[in-house]
C-alpha atoms as a PDB file:
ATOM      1  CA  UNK A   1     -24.151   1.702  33.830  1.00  0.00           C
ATOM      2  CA  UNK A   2     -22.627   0.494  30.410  1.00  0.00           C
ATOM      3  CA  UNK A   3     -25.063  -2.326  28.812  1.00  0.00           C
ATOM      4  CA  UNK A   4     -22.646  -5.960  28.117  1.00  0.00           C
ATOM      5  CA  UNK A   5     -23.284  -7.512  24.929  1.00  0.00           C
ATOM      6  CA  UNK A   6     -22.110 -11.004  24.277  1.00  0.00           C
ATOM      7  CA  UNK A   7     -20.503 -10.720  20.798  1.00  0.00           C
ATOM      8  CA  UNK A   8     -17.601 -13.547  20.836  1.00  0.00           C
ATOM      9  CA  UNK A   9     -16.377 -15.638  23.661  1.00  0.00           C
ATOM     10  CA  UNK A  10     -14.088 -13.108  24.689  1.00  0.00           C
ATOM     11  CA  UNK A  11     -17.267 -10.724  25.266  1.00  0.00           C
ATOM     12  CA  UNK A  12     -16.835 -11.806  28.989  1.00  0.00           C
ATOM     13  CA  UNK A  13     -13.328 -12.730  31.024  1.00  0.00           C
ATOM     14  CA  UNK A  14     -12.263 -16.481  31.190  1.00  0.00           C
ATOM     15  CA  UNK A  15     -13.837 -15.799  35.326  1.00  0.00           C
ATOM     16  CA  UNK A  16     -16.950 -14.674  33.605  1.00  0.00           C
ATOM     17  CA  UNK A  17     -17.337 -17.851  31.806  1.00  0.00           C
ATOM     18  CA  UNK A  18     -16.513 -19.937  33.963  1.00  0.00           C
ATOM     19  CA  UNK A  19     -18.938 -18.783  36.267  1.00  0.00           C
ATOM     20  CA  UNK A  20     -21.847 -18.813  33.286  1.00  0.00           C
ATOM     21  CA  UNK A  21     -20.942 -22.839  33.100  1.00  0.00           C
ATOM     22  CA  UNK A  22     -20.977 -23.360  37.133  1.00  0.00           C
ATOM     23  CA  UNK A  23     -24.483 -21.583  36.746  1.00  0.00           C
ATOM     24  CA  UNK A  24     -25.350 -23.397  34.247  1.00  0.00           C
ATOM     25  CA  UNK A  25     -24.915 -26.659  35.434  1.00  0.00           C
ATOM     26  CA  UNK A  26     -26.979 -25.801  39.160  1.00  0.00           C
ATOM     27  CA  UNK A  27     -29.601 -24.656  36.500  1.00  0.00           C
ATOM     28  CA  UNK A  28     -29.217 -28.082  34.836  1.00  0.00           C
ATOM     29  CA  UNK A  29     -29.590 -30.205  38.113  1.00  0.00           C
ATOM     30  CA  UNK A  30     -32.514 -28.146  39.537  1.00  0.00           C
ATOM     31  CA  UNK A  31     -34.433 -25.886  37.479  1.00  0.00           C
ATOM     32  CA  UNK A  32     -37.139 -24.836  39.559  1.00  0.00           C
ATOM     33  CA  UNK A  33     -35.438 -21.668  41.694  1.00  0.00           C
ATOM     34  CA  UNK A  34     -35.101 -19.753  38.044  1.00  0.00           C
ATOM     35  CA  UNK A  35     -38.058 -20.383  37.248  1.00  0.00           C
ATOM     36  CA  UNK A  36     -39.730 -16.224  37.482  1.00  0.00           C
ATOM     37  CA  UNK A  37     -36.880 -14.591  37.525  1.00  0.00           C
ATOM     38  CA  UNK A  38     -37.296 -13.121  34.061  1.00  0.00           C
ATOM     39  CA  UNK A  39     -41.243 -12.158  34.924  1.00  0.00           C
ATOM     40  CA  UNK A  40     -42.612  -9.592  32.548  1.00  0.00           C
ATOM     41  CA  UNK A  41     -39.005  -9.328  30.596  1.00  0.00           C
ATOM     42  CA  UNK A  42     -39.037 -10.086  27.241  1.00  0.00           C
ATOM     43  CA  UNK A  43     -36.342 -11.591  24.258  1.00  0.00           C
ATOM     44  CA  UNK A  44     -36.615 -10.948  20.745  1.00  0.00           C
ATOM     45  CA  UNK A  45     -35.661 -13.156  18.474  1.00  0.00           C
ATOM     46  CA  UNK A  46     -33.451 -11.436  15.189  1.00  0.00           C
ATOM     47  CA  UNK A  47     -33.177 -14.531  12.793  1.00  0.00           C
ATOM     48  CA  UNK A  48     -32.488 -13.290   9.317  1.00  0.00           C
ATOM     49  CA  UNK A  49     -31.102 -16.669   8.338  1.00  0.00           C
ATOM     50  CA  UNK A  50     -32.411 -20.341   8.804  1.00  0.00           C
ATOM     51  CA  UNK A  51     -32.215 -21.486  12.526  1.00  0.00           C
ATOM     52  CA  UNK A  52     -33.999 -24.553  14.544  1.00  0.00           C
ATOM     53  CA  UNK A  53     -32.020 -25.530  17.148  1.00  0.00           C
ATOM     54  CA  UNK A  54     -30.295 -21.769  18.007  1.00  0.00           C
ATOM     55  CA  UNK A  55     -33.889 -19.692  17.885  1.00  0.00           C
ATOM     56  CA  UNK A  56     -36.066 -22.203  19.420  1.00  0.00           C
ATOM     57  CA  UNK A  57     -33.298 -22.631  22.418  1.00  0.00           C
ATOM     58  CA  UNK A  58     -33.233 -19.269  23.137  1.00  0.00           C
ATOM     59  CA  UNK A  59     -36.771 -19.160  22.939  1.00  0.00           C
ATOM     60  CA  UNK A  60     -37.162 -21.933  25.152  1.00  0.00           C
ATOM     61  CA  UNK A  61     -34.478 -20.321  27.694  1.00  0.00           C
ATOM     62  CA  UNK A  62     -36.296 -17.094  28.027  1.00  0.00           C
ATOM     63  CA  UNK A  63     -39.588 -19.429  28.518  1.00  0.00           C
ATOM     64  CA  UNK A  64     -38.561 -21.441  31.361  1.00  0.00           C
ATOM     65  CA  UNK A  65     -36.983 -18.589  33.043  1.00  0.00           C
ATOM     66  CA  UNK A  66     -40.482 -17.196  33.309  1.00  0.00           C
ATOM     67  CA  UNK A  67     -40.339 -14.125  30.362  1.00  0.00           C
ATOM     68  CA  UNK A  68     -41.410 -13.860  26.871  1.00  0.00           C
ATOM     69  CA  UNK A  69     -40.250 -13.761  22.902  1.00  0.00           C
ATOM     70  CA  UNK A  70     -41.000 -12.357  20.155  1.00  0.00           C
ATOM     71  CA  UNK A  71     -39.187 -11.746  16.825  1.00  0.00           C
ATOM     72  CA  UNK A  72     -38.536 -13.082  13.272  1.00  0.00           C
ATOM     73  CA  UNK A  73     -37.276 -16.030  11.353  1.00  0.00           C
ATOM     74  CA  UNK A  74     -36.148 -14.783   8.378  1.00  0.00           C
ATOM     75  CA  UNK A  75     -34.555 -11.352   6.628  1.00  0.00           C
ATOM     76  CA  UNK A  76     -37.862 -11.873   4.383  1.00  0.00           C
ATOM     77  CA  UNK A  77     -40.218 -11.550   7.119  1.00  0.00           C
ATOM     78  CA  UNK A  78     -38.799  -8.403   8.819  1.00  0.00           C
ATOM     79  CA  UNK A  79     -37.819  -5.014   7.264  1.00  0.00           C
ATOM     80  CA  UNK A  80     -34.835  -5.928   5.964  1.00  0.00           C
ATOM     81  CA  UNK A  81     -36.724  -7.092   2.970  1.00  0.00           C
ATOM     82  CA  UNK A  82     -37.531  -3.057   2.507  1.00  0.00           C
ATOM     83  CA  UNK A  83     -33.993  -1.679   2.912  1.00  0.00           C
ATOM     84  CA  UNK A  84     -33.866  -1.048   6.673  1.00  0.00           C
ATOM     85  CA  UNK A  85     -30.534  -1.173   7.982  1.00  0.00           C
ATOM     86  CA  UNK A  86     -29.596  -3.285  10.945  1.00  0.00           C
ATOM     87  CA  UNK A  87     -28.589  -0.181  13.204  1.00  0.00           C
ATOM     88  CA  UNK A  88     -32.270   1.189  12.880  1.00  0.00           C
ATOM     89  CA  UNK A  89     -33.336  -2.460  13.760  1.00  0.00           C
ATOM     90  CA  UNK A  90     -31.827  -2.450  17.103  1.00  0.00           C
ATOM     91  CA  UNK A  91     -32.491   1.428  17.691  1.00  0.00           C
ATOM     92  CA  UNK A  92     -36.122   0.344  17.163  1.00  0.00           C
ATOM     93  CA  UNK A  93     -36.377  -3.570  18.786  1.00  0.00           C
ATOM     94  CA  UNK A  94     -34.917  -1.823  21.805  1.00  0.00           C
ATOM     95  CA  UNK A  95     -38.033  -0.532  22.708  1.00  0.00           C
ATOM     96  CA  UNK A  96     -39.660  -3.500  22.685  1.00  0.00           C
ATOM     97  CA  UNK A  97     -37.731  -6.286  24.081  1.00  0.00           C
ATOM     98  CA  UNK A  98     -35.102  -6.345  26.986  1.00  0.00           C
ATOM     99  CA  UNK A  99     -32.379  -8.286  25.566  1.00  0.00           C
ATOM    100  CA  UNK A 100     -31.670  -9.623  22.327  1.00  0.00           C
ATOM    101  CA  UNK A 101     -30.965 -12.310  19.912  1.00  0.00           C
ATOM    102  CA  UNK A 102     -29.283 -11.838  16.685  1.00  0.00           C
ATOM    103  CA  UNK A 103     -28.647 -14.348  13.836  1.00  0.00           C
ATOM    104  CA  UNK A 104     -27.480 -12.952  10.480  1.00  0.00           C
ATOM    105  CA  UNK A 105     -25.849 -13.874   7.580  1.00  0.00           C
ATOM    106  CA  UNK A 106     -23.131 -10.832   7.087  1.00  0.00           C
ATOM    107  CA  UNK A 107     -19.922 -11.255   9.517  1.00  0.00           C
ATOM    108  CA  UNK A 108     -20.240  -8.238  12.392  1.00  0.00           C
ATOM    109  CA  UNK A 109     -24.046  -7.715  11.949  1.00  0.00           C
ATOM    110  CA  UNK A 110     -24.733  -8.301  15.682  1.00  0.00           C
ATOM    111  CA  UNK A 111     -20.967  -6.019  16.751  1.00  0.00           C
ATOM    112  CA  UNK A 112     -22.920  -3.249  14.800  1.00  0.00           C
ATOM    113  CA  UNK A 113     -26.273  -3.990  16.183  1.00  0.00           C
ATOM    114  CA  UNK A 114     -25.164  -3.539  19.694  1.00  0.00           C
ATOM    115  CA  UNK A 115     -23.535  -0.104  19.311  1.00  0.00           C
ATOM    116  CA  UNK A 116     -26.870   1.211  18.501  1.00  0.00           C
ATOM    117  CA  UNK A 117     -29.011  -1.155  21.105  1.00  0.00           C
ATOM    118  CA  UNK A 118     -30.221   0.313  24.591  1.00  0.00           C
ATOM    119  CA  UNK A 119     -30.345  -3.834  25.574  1.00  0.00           C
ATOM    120  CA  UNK A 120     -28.086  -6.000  25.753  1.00  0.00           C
ATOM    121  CA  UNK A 121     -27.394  -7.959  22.109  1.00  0.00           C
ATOM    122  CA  UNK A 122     -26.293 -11.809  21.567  1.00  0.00           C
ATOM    123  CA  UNK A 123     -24.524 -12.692  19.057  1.00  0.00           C
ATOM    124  CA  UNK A 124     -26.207 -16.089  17.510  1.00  0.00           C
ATOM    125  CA  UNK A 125     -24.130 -17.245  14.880  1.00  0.00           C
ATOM    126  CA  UNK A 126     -23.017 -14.266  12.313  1.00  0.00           C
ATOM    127  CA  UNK A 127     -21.779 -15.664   8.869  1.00  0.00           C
ATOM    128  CA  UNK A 128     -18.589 -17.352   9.275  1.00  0.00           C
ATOM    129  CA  UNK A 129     -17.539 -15.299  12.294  1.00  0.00           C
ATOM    130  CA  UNK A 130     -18.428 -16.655  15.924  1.00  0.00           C
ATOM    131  CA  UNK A 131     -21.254 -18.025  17.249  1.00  0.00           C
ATOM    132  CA  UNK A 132     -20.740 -17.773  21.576  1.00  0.00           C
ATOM    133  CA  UNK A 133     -23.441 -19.195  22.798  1.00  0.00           C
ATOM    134  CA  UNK A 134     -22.954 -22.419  21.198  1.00  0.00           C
ATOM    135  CA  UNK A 135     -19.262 -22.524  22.366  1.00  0.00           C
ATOM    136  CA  UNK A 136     -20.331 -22.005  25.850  1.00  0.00           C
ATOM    137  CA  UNK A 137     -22.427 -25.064  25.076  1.00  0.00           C
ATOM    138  CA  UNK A 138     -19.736 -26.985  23.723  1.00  0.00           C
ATOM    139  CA  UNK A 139     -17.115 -26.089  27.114  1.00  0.00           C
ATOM    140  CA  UNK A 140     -20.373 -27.264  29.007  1.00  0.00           C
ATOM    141  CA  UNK A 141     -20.543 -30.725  27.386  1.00  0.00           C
ATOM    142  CA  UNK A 142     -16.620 -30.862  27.294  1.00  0.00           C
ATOM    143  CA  UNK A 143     -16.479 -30.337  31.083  1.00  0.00           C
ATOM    144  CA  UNK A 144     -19.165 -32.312  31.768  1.00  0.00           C
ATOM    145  CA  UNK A 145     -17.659 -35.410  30.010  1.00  0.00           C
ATOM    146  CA  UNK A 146     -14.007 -35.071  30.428  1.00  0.00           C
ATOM    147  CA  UNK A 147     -13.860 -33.044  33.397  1.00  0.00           C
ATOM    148  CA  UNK A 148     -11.504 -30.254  32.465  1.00  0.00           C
ATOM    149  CA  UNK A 149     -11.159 -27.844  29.836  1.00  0.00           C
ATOM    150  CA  UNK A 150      -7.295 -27.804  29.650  1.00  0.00           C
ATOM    151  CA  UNK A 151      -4.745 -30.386  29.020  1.00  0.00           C
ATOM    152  CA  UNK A 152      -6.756 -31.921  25.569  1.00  0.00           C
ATOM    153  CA  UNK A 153      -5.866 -33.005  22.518  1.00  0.00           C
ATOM    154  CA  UNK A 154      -8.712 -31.508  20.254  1.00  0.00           C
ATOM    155  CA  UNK A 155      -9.608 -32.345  16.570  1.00  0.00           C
ATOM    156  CA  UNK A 156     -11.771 -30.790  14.612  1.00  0.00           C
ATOM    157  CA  UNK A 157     -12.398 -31.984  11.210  1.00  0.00           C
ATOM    158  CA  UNK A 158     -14.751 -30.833   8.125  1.00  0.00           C
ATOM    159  CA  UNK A 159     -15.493 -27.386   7.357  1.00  0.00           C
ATOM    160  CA  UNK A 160     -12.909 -25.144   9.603  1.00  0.00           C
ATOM    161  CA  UNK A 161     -12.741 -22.352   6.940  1.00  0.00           C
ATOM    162  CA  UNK A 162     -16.569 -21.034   7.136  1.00  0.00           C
ATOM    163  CA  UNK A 163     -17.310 -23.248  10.572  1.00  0.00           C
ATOM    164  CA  UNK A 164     -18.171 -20.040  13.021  1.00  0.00           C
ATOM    165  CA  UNK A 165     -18.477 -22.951  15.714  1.00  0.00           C
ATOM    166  CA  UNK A 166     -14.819 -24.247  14.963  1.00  0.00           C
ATOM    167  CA  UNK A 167     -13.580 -20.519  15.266  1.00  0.00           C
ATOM    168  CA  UNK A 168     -15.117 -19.692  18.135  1.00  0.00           C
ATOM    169  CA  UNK A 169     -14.386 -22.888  20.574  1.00  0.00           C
ATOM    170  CA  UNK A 170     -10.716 -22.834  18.989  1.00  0.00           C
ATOM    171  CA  UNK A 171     -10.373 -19.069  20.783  1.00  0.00           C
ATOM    172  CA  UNK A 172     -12.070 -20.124  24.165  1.00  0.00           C
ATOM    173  CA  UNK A 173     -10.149 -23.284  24.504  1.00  0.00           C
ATOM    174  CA  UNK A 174      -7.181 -21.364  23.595  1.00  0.00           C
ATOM    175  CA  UNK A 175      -7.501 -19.640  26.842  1.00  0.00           C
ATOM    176  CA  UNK A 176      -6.757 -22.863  29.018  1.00  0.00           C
ATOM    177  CA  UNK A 177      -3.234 -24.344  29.686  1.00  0.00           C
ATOM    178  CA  UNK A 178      -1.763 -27.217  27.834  1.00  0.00           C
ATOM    179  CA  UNK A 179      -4.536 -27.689  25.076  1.00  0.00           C
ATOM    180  CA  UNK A 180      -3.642 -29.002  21.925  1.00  0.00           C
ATOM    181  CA  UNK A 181      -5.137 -28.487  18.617  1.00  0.00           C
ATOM    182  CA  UNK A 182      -5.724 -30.963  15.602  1.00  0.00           C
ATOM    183  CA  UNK A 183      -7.210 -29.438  12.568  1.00  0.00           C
ATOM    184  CA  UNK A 184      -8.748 -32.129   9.798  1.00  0.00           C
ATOM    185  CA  UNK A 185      -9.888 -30.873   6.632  1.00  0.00           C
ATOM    186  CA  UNK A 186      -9.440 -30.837   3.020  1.00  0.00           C
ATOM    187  CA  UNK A 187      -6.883 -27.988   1.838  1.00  0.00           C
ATOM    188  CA  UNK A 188      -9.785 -25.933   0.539  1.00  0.00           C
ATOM    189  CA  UNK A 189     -11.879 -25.845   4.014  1.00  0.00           C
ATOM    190  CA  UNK A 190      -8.272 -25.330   5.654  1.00  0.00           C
ATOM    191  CA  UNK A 191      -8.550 -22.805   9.095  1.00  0.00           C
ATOM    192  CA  UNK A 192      -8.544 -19.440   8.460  1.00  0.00           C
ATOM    193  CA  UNK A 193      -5.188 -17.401   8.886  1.00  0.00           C
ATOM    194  CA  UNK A 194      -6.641 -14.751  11.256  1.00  0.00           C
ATOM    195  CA  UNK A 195      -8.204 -17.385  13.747  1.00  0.00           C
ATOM    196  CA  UNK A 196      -4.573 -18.805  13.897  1.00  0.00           C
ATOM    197  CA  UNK A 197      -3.500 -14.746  14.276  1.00  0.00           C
ATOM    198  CA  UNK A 198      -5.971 -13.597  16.764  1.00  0.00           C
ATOM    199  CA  UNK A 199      -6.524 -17.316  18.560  1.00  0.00           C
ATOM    200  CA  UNK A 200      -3.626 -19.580  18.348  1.00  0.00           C
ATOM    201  CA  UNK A 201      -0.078 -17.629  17.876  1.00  0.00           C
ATOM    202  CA  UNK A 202      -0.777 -15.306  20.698  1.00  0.00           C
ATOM    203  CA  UNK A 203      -1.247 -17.849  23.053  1.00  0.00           C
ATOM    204  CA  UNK A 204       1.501 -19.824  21.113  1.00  0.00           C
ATOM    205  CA  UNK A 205      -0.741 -23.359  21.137  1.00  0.00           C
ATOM    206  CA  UNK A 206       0.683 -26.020  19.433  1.00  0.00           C
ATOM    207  CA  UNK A 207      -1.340 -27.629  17.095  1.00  0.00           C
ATOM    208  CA  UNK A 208      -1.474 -29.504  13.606  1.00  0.00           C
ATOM    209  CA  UNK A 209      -3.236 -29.456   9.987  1.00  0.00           C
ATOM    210  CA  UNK A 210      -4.074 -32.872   8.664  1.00  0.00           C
ATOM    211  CA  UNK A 211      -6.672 -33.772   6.180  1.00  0.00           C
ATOM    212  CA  UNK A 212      -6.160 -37.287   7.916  1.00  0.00           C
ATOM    213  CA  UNK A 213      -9.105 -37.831  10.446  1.00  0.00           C
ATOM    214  CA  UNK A 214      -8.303 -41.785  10.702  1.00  0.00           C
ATOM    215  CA  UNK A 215      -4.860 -41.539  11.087  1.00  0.00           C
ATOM    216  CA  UNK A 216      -5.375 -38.793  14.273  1.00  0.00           C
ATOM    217  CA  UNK A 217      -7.960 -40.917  15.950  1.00  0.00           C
ATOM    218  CA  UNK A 218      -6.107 -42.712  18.343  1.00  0.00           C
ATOM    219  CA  UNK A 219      -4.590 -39.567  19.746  1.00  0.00           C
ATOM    220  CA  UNK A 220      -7.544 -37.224  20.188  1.00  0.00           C
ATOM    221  CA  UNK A 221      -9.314 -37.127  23.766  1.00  0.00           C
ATOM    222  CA  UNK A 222     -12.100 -35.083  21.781  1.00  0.00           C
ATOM    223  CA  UNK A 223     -13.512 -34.560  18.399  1.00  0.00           C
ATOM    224  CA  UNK A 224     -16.251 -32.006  17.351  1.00  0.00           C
ATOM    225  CA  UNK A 225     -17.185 -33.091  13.584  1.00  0.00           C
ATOM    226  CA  UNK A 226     -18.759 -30.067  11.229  1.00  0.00           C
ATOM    227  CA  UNK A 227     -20.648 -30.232   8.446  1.00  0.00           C
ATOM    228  CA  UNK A 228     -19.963 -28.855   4.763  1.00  0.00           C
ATOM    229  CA  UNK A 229     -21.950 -26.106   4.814  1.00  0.00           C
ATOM    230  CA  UNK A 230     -23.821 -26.041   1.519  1.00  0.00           C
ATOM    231  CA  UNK A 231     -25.174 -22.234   2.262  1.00  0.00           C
ATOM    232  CA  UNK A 232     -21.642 -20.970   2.447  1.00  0.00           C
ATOM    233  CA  UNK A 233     -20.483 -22.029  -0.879  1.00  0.00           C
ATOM    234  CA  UNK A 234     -20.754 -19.684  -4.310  1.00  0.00           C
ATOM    235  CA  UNK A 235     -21.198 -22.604  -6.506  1.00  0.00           C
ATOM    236  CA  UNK A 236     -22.630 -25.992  -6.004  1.00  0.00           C
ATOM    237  CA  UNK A 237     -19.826 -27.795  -8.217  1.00  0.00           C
ATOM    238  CA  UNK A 238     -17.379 -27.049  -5.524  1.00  0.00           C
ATOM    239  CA  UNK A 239     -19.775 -27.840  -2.690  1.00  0.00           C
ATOM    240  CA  UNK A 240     -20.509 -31.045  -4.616  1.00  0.00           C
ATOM    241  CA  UNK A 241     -17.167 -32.122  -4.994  1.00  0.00           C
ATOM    242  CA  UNK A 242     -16.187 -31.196  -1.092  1.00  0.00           C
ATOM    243  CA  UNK A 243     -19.268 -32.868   0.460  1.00  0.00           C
ATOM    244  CA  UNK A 244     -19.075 -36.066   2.233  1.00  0.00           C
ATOM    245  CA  UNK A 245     -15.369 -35.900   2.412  1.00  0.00           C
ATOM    246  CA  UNK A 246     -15.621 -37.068   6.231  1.00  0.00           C
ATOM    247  CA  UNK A 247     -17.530 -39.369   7.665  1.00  0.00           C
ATOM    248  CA  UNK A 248     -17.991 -40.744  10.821  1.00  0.00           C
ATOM    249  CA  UNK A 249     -19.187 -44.149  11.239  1.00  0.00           C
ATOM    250  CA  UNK A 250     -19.763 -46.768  14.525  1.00  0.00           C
ATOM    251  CA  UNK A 251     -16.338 -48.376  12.269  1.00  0.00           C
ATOM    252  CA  UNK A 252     -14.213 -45.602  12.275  1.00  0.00           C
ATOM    253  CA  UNK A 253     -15.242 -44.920  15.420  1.00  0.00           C
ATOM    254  CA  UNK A 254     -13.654 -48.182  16.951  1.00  0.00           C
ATOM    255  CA  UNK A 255     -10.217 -46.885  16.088  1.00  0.00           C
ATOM    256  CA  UNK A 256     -11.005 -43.793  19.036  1.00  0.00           C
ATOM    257  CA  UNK A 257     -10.522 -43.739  22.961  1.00  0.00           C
ATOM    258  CA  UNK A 258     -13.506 -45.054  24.756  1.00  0.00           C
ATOM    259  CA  UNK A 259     -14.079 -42.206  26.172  1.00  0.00           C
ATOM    260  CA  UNK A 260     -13.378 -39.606  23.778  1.00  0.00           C
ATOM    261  CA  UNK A 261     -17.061 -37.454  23.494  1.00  0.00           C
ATOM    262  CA  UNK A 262     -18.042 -36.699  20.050  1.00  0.00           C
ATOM    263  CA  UNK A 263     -19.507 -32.949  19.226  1.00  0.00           C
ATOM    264  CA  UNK A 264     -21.425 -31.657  16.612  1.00  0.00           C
ATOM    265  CA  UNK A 265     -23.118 -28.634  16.155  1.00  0.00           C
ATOM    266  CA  UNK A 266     -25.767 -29.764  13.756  1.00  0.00           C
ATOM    267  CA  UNK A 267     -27.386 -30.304  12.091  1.00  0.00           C
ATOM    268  CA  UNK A 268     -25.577 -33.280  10.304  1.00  0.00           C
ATOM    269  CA  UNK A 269     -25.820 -34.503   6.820  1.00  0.00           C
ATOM    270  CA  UNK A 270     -23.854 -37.008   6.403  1.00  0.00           C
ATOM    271  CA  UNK A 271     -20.333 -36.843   8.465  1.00  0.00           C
ATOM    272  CA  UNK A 272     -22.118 -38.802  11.147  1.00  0.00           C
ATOM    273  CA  UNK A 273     -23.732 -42.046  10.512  1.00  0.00           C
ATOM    274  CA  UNK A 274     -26.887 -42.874  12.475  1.00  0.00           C
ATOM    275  CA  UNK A 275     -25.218 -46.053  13.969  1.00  0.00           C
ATOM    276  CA  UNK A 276     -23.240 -43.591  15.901  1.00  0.00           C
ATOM    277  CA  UNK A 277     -26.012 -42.211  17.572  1.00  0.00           C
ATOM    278  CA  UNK A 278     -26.384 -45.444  19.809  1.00  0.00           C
ATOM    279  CA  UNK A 279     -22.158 -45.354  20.922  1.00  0.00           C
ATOM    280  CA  UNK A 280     -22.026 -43.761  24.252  1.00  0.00           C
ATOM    281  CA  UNK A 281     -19.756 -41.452  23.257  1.00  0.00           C
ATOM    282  CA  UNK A 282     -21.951 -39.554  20.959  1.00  0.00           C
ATOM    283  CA  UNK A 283     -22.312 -35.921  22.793  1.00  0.00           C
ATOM    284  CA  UNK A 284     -24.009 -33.521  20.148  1.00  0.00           C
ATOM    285  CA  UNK A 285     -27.201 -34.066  21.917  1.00  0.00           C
ATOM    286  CA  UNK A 286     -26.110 -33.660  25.056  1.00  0.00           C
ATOM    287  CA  UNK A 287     -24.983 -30.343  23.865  1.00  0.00           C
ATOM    288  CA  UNK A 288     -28.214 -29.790  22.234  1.00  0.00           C
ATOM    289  CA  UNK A 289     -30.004 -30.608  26.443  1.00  0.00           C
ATOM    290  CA  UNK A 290     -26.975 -27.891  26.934  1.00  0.00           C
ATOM    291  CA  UNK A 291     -28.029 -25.139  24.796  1.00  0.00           C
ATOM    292  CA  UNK A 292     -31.216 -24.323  26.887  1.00  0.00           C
ATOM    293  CA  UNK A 293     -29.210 -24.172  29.833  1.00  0.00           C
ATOM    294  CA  UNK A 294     -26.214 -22.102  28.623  1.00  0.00           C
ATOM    295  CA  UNK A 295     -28.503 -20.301  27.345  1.00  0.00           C
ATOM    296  CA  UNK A 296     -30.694 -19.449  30.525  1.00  0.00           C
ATOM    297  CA  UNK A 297     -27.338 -18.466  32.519  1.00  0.00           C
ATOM    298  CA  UNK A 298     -26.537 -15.841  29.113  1.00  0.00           C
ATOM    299  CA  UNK A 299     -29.840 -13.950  29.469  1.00  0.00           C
ATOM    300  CA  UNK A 300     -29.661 -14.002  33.571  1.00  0.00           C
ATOM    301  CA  UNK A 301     -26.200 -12.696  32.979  1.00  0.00           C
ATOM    302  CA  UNK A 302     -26.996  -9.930  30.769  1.00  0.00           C
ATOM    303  CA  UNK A 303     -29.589  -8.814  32.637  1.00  0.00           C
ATOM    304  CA  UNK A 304     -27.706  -8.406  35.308  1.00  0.00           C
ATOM    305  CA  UNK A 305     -30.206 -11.128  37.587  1.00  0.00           C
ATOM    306  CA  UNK A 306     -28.351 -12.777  40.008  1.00  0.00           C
ATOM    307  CA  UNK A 307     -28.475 -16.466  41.132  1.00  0.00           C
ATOM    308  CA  UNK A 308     -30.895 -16.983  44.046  1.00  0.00           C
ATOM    309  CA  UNK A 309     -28.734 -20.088  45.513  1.00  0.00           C
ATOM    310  CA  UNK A 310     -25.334 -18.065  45.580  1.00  0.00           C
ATOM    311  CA  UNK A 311     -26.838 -14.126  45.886  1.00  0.00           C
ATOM    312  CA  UNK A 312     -24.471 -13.475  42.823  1.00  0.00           C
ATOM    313  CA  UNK A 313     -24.011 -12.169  39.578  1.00  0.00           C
ATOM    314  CA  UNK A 314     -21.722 -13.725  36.481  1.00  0.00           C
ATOM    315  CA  UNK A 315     -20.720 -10.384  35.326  1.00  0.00           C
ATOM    316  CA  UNK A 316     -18.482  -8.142  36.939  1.00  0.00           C
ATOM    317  CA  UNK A 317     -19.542  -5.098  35.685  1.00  0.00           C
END
């Protein structure tokens, strides 16, 4: 039987996701049935950039579903650092873990790791690219508070030219009827062509580019801020002279729908004040509760366990 990978959000069928959020959410509101299904399985961990929240959720995941990690937090602490390619990385992790978790820096890293894996691969976060887990996360919170995932009026604002986050919810929200799409950044940090080519045009959305974020407040019935990202920059003048260009404060905030939910990856620097934190419409860590979840349901999924309240699996193989 052919081994799934979870490489983008397109990795599984809009059923198949759909089906990873209803599991999800019964995980959510009563963990305890999942608790041993993953007995004596075990998830490594493939960080070769900086991580918190990602690594130590899918930790956490495999944890409560009863199996065990291990892995690396860094490209310094594995043998990268000596020359070894990421192909011979999965060829060899594959004998020791049942599923993996991939984080790296070059765009495709964890596409090539999983033609050469005998376990499934997840894709968490590579460069710029995609990072599906964390949409996933972000549908979850978006259903959960607006209850739907089509007919919305989306903004995203800050970085949406290296944002993998941005790229990756634009294509899975794409998928649903009547969605439209408000893109707020400064011209340099604009979208990239080929998410509007492989996302948007196919699927002939209508959206918007606006560096305005005030101005498209009113209108927006969500908005999942992004931070500059400092890492992805070649020189720290430009970084300098882009950072803080956004920022969200309980203010600005007053000019928004009551109940339009406000996501963030994180972690934040400064697009969100802390005095938004307290506004009930503050959702980034409700997504962050999410990722554990979301999470659980991807490595069940993979693994081809299925849920002991329905008998079934998310993936139709």
């Amino acid at each position: 039987m052919a081994v799934r990978h979870f490489i983008e959000p397109n990795s599984f069928s809009l059923e198949e996701q759909l089906a990873l959020l209803d599991l999800a959410d019964r995980m959510e509101a009563d963990p305890a049935p999942y608790a041993h299904l993953c007995d004596g399985r075990i998830l490594a961990t493939l960080f070769y950039e900086p991580s918190t929240r990602t690594r130590l959720s899918f930790e956490s995941a495999m944890l409560r579903l009863g199996g065990k990690t291990l892995g690396f937090a860094g490209a310094q602490l594995s043998s990268a650092s000596k020359g070894e390619t990421v192909a011979d990385t999965a060829r060899v992790v594959s004998n020791y873990a049942d599923i993996i978790a991939m984080r790296h820096p070059k765009e495709g890293a964890p596409l090539r790791a999983s033609m050469y894996a005998r376990v499934p691969v997840i894709n968490a976060g590579d460069g710029g690219h995609a990072h599906p887990s964390q949409t996933m996360i972000d549908l979850m919170t978006i259903r959960q508070r607006k209850g739907r995932l089509d007919h919305l009026t989306i903004g995203f604002c800050g970085d949406l030219k290296f944002g993998r986050t941005v790229h990756s919810l634009t294509a899975a929200l794409s998928q649903f009827e009547g969605n439209r799409f408000v893109f707020i950044s400064p011209e340099d940090l604009r979208l990239p062509q080929y998410v509007k080519n492989e996302s948007l045009e196919p699927t002939h959305q209508i959206y918007k580019e606006t560096a305005d974020l005030e101005a498209e407040l009113p209108h927006l019935d969500v908005l999942y801020m992004t931070r500059i990202q400092q890492e992805r920059f070649f020189n720290e003048e430009e970084y300098l002279r882009l950072k803080g260009c956004y920022q969200l404060d309980e203010a600005l905030l007053q000019k928004a729908p009551q109940d339009m939910p406000v996501l963030h990856p994180l972690p934040r620097i400064d697009e969100i004040k802390l005095d938004v934190d307290n506004d009930p419409r503050a959702a980034y860590f409700d997504q962050v509760h999410n990722g554990v979840y979301i999470r659980m349901a991807i490595i069940l999924a993979l693994l081809g366990i299925p849920d002991p309240l329905t008998g079934k699996k998310v993936l139709q193989r």
